[in-house]
Protein backbone atom coordinates (compact mmCIF):
# COMPACT_ATOMS: atom_id res chain seq x y z
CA UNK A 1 2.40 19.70 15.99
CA UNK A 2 0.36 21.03 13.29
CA UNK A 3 1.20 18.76 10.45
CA UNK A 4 1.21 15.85 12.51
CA UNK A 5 -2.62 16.67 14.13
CA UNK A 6 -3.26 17.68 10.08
CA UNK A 7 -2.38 14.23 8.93
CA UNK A 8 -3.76 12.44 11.62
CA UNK A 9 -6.53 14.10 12.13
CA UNK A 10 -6.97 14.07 15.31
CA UNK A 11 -5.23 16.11 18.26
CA UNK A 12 -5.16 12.84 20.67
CA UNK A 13 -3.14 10.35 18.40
CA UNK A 14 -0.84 13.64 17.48
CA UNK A 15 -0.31 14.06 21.15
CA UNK A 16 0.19 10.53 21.41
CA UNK A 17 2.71 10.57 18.36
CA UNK A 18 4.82 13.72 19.58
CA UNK A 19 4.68 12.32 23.33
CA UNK A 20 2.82 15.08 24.22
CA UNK A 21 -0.16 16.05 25.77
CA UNK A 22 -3.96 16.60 23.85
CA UNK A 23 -4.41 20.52 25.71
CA UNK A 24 -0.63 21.09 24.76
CA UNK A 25 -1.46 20.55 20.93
CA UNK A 26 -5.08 22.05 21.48
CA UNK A 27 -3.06 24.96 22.98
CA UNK A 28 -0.30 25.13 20.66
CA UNK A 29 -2.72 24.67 17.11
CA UNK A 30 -5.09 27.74 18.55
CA UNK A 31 -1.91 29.52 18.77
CA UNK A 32 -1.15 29.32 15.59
CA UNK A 33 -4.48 30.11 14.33
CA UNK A 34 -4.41 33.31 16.30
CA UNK A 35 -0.91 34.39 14.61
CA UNK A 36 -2.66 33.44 11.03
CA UNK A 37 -5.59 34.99 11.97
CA UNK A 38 -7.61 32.23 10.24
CA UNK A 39 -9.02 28.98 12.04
CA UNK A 40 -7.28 26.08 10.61
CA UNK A 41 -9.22 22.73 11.86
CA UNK A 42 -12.57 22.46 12.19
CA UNK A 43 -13.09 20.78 15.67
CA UNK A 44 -15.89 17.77 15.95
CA UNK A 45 -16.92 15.01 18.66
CA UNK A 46 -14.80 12.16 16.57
CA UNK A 47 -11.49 14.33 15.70
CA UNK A 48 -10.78 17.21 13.64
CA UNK A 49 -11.20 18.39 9.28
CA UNK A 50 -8.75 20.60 7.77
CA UNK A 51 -10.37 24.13 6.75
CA UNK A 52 -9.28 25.13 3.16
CA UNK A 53 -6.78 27.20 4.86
CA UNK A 54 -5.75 24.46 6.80
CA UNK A 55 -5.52 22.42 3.52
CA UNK A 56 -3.19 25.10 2.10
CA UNK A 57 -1.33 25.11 4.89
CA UNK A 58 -0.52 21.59 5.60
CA UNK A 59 0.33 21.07 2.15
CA UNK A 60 2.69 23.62 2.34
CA UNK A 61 4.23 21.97 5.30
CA UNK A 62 3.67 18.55 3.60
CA UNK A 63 6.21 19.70 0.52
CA UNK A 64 8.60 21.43 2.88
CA UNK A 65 9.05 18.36 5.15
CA UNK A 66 9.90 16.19 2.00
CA UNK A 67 12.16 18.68 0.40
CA UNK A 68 14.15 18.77 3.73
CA UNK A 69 14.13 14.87 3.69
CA UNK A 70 14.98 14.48 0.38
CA UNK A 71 18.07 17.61 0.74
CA UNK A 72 19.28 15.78 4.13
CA UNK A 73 18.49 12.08 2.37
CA UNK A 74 21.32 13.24 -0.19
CA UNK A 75 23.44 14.94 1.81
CA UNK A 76 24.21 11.70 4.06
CA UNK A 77 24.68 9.37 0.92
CA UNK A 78 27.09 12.09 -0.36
CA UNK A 79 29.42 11.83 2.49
CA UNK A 80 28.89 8.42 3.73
CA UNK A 81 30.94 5.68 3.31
CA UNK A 82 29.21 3.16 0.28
CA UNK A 83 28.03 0.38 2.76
CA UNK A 84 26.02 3.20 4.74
CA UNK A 85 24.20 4.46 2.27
CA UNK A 86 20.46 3.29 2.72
CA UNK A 87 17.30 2.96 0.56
CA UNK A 88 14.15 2.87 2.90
CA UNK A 89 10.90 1.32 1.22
CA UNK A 90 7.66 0.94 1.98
CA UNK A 91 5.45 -1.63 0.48
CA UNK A 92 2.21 -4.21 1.43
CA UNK A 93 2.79 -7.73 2.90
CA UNK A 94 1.64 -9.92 -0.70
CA UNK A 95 3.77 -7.48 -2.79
CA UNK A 96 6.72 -7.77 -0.42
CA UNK A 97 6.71 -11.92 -0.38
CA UNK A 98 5.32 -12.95 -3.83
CA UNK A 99 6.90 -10.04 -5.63
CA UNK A 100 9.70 -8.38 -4.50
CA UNK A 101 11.70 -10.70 -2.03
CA UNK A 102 12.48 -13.62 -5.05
CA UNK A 103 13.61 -10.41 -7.34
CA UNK A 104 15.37 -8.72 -4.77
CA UNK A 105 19.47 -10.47 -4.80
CA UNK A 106 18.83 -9.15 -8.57
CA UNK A 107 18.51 -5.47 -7.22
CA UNK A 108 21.17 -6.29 -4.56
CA UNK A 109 23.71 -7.46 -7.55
CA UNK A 110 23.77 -4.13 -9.04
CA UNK A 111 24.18 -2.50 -6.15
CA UNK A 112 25.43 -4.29 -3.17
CA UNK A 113 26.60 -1.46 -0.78
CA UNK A 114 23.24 0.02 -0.45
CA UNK A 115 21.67 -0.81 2.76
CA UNK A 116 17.98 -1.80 1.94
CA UNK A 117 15.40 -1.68 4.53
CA UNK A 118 11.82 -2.99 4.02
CA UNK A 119 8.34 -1.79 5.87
CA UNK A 120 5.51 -3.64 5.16
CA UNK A 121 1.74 -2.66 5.91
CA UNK A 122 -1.27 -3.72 4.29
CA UNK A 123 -3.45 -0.68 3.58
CA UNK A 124 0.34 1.23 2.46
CA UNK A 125 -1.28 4.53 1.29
CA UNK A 126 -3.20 4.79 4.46
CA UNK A 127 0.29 4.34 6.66
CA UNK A 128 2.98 7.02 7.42
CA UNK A 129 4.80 7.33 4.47
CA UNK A 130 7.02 10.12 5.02
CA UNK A 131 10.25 8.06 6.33
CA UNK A 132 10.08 5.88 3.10
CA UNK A 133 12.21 6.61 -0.24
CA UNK A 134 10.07 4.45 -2.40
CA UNK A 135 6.69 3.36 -1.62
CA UNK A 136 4.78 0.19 -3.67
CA UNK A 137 0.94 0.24 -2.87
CA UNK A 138 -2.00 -0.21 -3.83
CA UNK A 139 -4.14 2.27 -5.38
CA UNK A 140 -4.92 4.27 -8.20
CA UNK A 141 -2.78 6.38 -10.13
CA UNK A 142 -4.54 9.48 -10.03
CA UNK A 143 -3.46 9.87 -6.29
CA UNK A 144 -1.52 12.86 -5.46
CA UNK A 145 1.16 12.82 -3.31
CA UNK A 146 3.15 16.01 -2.35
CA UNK A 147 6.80 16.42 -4.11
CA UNK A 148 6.11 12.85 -5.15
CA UNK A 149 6.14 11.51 -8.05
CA UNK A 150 3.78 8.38 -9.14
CA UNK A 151 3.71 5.67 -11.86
CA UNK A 152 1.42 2.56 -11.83
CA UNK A 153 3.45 -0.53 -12.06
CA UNK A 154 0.65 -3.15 -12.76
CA UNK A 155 -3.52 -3.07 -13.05
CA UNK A 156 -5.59 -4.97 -11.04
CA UNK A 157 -6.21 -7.82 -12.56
CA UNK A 158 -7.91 -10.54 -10.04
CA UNK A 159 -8.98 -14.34 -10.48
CA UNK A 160 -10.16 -16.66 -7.83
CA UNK A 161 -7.16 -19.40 -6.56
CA UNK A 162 -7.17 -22.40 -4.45
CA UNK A 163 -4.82 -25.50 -3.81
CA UNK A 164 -5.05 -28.46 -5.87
CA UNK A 165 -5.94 -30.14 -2.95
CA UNK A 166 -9.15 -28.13 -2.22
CA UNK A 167 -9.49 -28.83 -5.39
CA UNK A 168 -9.45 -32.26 -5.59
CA UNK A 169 -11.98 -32.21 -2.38
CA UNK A 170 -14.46 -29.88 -3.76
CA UNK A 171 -14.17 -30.18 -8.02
CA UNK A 172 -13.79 -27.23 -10.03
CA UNK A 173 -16.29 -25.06 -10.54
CA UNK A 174 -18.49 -24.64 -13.72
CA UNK A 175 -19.46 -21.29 -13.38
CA UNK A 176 -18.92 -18.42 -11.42
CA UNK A 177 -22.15 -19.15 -8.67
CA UNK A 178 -20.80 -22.65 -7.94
CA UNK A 179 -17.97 -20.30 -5.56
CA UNK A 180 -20.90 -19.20 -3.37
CA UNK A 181 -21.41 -22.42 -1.96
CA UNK A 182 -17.41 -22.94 -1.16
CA UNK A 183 -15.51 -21.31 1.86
CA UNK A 184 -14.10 -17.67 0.44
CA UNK A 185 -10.90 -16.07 1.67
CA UNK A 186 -11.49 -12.43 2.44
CA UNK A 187 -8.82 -9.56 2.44
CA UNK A 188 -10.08 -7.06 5.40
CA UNK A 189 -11.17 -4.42 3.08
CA UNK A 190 -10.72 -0.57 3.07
CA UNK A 191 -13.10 2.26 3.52
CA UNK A 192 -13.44 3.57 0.95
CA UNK A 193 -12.41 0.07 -1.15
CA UNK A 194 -8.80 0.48 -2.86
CA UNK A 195 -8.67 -3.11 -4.01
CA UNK A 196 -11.21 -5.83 -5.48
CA UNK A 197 -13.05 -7.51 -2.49
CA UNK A 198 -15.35 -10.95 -3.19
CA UNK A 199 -18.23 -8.43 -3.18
CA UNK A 200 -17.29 -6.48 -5.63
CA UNK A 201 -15.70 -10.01 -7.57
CA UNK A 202 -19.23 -11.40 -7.52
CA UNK A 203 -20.74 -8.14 -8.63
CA UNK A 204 -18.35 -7.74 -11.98
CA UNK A 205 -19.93 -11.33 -12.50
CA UNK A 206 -23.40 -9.96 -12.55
CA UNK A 207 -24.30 -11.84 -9.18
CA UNK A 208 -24.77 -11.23 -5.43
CA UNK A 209 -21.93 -12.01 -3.49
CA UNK A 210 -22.95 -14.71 -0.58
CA UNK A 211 -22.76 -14.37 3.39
CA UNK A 212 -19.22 -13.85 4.55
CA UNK A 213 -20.05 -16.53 7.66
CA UNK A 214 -18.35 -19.30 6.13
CA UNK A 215 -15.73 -17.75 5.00
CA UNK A 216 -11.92 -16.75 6.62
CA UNK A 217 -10.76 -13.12 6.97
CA UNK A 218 -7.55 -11.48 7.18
CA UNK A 219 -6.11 -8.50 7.93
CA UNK A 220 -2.92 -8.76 5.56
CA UNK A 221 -2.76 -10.73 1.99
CA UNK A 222 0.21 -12.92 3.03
CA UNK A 223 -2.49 -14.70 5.27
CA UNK A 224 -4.75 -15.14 2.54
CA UNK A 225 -2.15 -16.44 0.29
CA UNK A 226 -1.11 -18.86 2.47
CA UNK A 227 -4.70 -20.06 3.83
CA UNK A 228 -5.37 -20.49 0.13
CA UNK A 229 -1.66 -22.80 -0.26
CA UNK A 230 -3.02 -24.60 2.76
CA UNK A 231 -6.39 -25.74 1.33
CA UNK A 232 -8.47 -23.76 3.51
CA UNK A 233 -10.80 -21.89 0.82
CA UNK A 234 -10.90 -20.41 -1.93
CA UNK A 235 -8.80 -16.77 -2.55
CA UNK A 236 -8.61 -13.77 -4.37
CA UNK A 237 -5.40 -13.93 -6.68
CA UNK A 238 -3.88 -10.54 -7.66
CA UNK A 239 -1.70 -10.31 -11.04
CA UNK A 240 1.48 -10.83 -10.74
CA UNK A 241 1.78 -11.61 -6.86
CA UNK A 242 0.13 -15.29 -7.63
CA UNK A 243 1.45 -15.62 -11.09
CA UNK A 244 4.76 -17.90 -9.91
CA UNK A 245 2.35 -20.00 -7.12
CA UNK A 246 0.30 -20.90 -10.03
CA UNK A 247 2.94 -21.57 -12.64
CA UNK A 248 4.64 -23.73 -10.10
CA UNK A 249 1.31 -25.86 -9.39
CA UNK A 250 0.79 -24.82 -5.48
CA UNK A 251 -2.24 -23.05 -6.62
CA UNK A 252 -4.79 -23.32 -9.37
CA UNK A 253 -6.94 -21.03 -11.33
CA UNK A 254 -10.00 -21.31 -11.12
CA UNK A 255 -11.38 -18.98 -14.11
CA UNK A 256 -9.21 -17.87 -17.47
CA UNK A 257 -10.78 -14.37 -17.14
CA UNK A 258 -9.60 -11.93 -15.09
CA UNK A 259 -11.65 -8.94 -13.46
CA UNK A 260 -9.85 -5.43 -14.35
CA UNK A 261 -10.18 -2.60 -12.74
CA UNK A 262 -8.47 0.96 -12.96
CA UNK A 263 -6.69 0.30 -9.63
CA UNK A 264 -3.28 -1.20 -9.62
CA UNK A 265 0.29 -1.04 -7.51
CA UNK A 266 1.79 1.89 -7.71
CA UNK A 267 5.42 3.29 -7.44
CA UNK A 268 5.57 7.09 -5.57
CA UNK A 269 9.05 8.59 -5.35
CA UNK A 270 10.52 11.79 -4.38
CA UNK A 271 11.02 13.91 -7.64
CA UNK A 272 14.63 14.93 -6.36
CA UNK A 273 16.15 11.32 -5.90
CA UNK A 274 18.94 9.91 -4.55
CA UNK A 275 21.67 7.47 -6.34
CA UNK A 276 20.22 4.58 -4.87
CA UNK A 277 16.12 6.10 -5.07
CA UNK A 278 17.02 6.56 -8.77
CA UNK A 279 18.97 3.24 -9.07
CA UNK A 280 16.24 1.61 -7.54
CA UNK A 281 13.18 3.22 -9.54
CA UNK A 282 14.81 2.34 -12.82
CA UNK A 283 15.56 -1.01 -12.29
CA UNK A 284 12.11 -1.94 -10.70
CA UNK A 285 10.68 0.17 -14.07
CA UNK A 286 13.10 -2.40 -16.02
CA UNK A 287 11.34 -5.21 -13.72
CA UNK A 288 7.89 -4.26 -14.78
CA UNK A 289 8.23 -3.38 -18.16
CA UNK A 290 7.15 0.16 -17.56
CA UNK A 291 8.49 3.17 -19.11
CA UNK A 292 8.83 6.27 -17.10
């Protein structure tokens, strides 16, 4: 109960998670505060804050828990039979479609008895990540994650995209302003921002980004992508998830520079790794031209 009101920060959704009650985790949490001797959360009107021995503790817990998942992980593909063993990854909806699903028979050729099995969310460092072997997201790469290991697979590199046919309709912009006056595609952003929003686009141009009303938000970038295919604004286009929609034609670039940022995906594995984990990890590393 601790770790999971810890992580969530709140006794209510770890109640909810555990199918348990709120007093029953209230109750359970004050317990162990009174064995430590030491308050561990910090209560408050919207949820609860670690205290620093809180911190300690839960990251404590944190490695433990993936050191058991990892031993057990191992175990299983040990004794199973080669079709059951199982590679679970986590990874965003744009990565997932533009990225990894054409690349993935590759993967499968070299090792076709491994059972893959692919999450998708959009904010992926924000989700539940505990489950996953591998996890893709977006971020940057001094993130810390505990008994995990993390490499940055490719920067953020970001250029505005449309169709050919919104082209045709609208004409390509001269400069940078002339995309105020068109409808913008928005990614629903994070707080705080992990990756490049139109705001923050416009800004890196030196200008003030223009009133989101005419504009088209979405809550996961396989939307935007395909709003953008469809002709219905102008879009964000993150390196390399666009690169084979533009080579291809279905979308165009609208500028040859790119905004960079220190952001990026990133790759987070356990440090002890399974067959498959490690079979995995190197040939995505292979993929992307990254050295470990």
């Amino acid at each position: 109960m601790f770790e999971s009101a810890a992580r969530l920060a709140s006794f209510t959704a770890a109640a909810r998670e555990l199918g348990s009650t709120q007093p029953a985790v209230s109750q359970r949490v004050v317990q162990l505060e009174e064995a430590l001797g030491a308050p561990l959360f910090e209560r408050g009107h919207r949820g609860v804050t670690l205290t620093e021995d809180g911190m300690q503790l839960f990251e404590a817990v944190r490695q433990s828990l993936e050191t058991i998942r990892v031993a057990t992980n191992d175990i299983r593909a040990r004794h199973a039979a080669p079709a059951q063993q199982s590679l679970d990854l986590l990874t965003d909806f744009g990565f997932a479609t533009y990225w990894l699903m054409p690349r993935l028979s590759q993967f499968k050729a070299l090792m076709p008895d491994v059972d893959v099995k692919i999450t998708t969310a959009q904010d992926v460092l924000a989700a539940e990540h505990d489950h996953a072997d591998i996890v893709i997201g977006f971020g940057h790469v001094s993130m810390n994650w505990p008994g995990r290991g993390t490499l940055k697979l490719f920067p953020e590199q970001v250029t505005p995209v449309c169709s050919p046919a919104f082209l045709a309709r609208h004409g390509k912009p001269v400069d940078p302003s002339d995309l105020s006056e068109l409808p913008l595609l928005h990614l629903e952003p994070t707080n705080p921002e992990r990756w490049l929003s139109w705001h923050g686009w416009f800004a890196a141009q030196g200008l003030s980004a223009p009133a989101a009303h005419r504009g088209i938000t979405f809550n996961n970038y396989g939307f935007v992508a395909h709003a953008a295919l469809m002709g219905q604004g102008v879009a964000l286009g993150w390196a390399p998830l666009v690169d084979e929609l533009v080579l291809s034609g279905q979308l165009v670039q609208l500028f040859d520079t790119p905004v960079t940022t220190d952001g990026g995906y990133l790759l987070s594995a356990p440090r002890a790794q399974t067959t498959a984990v490690r079979a995995f990890r190197d040939w995505l590393l292979a993929e992307c031209g990254v050295t470990a």
